[in-house]
Protein backbone atom coordinates (compact mmCIF):
# COMPACT_ATOMS: atom_id res chain seq x y z
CA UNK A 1 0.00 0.00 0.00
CA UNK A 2 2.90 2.48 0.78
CA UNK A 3 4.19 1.14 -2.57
CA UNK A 4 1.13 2.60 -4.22
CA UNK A 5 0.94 5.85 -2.70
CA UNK A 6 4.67 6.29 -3.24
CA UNK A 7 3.91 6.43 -6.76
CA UNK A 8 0.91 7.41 -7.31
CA UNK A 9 0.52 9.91 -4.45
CA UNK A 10 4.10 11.55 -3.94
CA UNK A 11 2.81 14.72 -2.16
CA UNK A 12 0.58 12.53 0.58
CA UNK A 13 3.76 10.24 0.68
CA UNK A 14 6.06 13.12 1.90
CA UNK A 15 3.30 13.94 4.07
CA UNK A 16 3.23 10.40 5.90
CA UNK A 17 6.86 9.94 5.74
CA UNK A 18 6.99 13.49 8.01
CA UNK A 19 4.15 12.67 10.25
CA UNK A 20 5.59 8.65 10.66
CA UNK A 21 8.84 10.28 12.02
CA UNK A 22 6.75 12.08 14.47
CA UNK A 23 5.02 10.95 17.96
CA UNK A 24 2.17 13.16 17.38
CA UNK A 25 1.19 15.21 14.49
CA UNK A 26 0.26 18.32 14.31
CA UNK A 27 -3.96 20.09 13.98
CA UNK A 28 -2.88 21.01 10.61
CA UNK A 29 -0.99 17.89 9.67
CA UNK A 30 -4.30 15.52 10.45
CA UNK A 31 -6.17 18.06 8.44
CA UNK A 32 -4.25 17.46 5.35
CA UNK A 33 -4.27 13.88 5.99
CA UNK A 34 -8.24 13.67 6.32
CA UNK A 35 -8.44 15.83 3.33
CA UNK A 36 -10.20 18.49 4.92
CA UNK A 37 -7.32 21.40 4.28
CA UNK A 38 -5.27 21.23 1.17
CA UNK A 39 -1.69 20.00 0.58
CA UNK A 40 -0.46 23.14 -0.62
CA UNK A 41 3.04 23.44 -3.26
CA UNK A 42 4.31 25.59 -0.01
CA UNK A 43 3.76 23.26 2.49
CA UNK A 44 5.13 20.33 0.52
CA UNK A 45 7.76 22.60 -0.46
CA UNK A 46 8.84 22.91 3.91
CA UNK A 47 7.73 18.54 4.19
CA UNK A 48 10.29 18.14 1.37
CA UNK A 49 13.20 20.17 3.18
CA UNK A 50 12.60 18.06 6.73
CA UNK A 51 12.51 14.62 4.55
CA UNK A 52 15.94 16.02 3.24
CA UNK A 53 17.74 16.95 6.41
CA UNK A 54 16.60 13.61 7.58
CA UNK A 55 17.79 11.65 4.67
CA UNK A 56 21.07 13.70 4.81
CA UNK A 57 21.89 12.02 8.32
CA UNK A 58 21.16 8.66 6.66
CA UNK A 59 23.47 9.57 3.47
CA UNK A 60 26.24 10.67 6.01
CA UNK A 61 26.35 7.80 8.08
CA UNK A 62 26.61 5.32 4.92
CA UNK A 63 29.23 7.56 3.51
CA UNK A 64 31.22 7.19 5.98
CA UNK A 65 30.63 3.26 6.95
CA UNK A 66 31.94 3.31 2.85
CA UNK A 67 34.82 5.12 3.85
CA UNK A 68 35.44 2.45 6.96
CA UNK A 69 35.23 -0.30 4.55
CA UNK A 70 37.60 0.88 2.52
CA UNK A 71 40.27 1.77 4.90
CA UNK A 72 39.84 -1.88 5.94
CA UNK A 73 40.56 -3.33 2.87
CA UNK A 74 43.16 -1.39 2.41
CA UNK A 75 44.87 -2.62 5.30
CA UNK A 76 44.02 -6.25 4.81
């Protein structure tokens, strides 16, 4: 099902990937998600930049487990 609305529904993906990282959304965050206030290019536009920054941390840390790795086979 996330599959689906990956593809199909990339605004209400970014959406649930925000409010997933979250313990409790927000008024306006279960609004959008009930469809009741709309998913503006703005506010996808500030989702997008959070679902960066928090994919950054996750490109950093494999980036440098890569760079680990490769010191190690160096030295074996």
């Amino acid at each position: 099902m996330i599959g689906h609305i990956r593809t199909n529904f990339k605004a209400m993906h970014d959406l649930f990937l925000v409010m997933k990282s979250r313990d409790i959304p927000t008024a306006d965050e279960i609004l959008m998600a009930s469809g009741k206030k709309p998913f503006e290019d703005s506010i996808q536009a500030e989702y997008l930049k959070l679902i960066e920054e928090q994919a950054s941390g996750i490109k950093d840390a494999f980036a440098k487990q890569q760079a680990k790795a490769a010191v190690r086979n160096l030295l074996n």
